[in-house]
N, C-alpha and C. Protein backbone atom coordinates (compact mmCIF):
# COMPACT_ATOMS: atom_id res chain seq x y z
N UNK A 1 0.82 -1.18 0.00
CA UNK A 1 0.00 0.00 0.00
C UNK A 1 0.87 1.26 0.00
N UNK A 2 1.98 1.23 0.87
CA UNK A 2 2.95 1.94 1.04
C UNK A 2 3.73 2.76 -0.43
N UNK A 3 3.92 1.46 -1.24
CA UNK A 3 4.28 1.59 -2.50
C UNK A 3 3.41 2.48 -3.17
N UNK A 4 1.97 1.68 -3.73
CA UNK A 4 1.07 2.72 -4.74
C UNK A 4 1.23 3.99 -3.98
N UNK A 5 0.74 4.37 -2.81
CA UNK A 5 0.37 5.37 -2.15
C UNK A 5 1.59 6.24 -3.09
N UNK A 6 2.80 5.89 -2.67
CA UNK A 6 4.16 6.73 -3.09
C UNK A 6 4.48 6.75 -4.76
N UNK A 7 3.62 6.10 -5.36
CA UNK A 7 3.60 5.91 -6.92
C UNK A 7 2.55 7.03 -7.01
N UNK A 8 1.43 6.66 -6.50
CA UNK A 8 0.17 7.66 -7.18
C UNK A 8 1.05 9.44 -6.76
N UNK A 9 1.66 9.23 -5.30
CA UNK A 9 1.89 10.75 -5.19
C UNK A 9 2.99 11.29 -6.04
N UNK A 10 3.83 10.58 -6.05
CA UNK A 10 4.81 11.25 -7.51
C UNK A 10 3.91 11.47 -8.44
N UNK A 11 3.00 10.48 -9.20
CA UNK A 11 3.07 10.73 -10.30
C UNK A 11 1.74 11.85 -10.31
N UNK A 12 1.31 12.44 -9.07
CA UNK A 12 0.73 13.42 -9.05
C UNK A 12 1.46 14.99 -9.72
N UNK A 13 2.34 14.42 -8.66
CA UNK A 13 3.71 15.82 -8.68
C UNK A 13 3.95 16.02 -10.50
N UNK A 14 4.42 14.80 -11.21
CA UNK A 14 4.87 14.77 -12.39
C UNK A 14 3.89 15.13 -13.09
N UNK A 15 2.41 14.98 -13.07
CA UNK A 15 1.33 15.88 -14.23
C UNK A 15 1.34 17.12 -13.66
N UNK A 16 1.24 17.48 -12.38
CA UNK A 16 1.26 19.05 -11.98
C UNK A 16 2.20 19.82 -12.41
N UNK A 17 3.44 19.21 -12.80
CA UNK A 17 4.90 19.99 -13.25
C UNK A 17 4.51 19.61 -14.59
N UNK A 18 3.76 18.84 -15.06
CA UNK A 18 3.89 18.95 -17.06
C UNK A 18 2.57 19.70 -16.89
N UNK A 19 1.49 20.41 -16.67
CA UNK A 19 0.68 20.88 -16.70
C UNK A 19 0.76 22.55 -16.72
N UNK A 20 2.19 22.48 -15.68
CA UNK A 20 2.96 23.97 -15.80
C UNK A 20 3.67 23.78 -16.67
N UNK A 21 4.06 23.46 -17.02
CA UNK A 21 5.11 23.62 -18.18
C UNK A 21 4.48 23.99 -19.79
N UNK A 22 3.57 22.96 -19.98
CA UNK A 22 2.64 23.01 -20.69
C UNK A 22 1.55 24.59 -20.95
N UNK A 23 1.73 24.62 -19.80
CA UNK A 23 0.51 26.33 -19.81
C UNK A 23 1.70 27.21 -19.97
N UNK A 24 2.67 27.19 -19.66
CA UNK A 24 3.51 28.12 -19.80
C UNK A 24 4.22 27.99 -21.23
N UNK A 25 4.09 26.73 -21.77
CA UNK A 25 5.10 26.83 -23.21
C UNK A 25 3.54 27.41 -23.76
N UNK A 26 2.50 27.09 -23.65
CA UNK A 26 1.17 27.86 -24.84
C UNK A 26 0.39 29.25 -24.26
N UNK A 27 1.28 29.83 -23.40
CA UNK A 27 0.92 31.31 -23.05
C UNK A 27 0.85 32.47 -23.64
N UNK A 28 0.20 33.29 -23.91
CA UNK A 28 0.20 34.00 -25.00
C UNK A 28 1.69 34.79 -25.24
N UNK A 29 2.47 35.47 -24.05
CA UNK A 29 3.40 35.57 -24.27
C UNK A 29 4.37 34.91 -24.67
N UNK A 30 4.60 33.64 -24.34
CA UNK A 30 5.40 32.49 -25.35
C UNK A 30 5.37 32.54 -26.74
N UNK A 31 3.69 32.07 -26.76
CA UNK A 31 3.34 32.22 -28.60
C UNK A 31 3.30 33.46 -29.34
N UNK A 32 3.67 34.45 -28.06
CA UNK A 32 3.60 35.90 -28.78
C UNK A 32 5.45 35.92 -29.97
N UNK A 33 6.23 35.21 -29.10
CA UNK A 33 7.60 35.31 -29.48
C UNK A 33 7.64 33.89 -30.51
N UNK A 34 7.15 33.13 -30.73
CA UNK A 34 7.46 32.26 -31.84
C UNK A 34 6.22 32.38 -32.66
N UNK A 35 6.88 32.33 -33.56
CA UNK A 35 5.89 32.59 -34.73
C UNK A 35 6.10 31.65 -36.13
N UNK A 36 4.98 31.83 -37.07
CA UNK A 36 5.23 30.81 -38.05
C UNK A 36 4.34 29.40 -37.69
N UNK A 37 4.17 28.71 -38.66
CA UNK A 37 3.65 27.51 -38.79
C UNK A 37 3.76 26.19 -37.86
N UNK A 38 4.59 26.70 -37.09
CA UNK A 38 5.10 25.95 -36.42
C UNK A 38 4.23 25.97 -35.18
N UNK A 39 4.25 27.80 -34.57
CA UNK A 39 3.57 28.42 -33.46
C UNK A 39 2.11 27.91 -33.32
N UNK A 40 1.83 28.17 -34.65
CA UNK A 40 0.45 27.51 -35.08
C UNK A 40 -0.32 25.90 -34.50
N UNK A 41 1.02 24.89 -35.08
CA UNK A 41 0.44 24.01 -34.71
C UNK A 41 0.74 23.33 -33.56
N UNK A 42 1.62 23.94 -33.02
CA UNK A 42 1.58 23.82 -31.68
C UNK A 42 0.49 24.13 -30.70
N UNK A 43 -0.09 25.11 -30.69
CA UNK A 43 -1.28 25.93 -30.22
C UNK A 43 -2.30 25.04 -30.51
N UNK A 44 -2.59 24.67 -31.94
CA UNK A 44 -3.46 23.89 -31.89
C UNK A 44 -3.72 22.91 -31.49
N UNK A 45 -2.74 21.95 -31.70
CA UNK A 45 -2.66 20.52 -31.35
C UNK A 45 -2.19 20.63 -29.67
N UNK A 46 -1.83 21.29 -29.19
CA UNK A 46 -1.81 21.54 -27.76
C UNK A 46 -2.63 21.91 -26.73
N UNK A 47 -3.98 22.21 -27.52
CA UNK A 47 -4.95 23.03 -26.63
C UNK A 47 -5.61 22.30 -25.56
N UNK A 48 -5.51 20.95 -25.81
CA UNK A 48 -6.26 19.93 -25.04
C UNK A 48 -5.68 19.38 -24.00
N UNK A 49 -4.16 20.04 -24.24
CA UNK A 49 -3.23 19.02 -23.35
C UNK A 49 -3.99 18.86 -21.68
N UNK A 50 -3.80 20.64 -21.22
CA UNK A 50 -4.23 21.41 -20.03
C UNK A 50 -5.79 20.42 -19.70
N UNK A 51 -6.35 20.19 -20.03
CA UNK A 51 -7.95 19.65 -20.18
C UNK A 51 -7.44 17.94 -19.42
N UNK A 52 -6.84 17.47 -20.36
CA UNK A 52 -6.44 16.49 -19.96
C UNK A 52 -5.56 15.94 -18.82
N UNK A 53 -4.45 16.72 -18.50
CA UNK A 53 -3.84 16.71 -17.44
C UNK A 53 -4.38 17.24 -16.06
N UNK A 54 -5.54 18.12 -16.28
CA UNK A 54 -6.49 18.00 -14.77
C UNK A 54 -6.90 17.16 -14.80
N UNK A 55 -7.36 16.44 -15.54
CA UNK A 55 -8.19 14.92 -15.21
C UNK A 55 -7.33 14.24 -14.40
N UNK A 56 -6.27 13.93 -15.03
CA UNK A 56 -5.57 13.30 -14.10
C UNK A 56 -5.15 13.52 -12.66
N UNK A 57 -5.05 14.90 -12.34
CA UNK A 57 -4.67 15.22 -10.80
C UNK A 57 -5.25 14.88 -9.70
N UNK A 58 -6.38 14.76 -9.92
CA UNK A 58 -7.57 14.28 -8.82
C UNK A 58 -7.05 12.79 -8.51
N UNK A 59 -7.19 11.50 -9.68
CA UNK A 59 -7.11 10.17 -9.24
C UNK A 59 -5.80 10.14 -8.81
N UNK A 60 -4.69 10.89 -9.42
CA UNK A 60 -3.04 10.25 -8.65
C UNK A 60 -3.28 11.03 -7.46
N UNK A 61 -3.98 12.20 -7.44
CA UNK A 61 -3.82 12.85 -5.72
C UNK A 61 -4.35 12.08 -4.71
N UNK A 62 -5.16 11.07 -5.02
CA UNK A 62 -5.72 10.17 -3.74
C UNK A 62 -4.67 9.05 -3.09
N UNK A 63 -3.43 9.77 -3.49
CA UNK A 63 -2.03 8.61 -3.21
C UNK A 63 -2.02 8.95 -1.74
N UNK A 64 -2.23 10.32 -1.39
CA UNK A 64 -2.01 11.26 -0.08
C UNK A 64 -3.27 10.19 1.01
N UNK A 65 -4.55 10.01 0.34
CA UNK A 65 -5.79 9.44 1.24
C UNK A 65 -4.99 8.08 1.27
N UNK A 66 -4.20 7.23 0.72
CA UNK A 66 -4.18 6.38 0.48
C UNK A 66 -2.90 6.21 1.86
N UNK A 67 -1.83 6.73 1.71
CA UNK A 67 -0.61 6.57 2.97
C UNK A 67 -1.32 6.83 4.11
N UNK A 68 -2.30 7.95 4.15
CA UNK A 68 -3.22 7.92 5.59
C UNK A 68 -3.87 6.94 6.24
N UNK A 69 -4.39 6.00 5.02
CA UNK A 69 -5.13 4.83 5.09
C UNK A 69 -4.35 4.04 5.57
């Protein structure tokens, strides 16, 4: 139990740090400085990331209920 508990809470930590990273590489000031086709599809194909990576924070955060347990 010890284990998951300490699996789910890292891998809490690790979507919360790609979730920042993520909002911060598609910030408008970021995408204000790259430009081109590139900027583009990044933005696009990136928009969902943020959406998706809250989903996840909730189920790995129950690693914390879980070491209490």
């Amino acid at each position: 139990m010890r284990t998951l508990a300490k699996t789910l809470h890292d891998s809490a930590g690790d979507v919360s740090e790609a979730l920042r990273l993520v909002k911060g590489m598609a910030g408008e000031s970021a995408l204000a400085e790259w430009a081109g086709k590139s900027a583009t599809v990044f933005k696009d194909e990136s928009s969902g990331v943020p959406k998706n990576l809250r989903k996840l924070e909730k189920p790995y955060g129950c690693g914390d209920a879980l070491a209490d347990f």
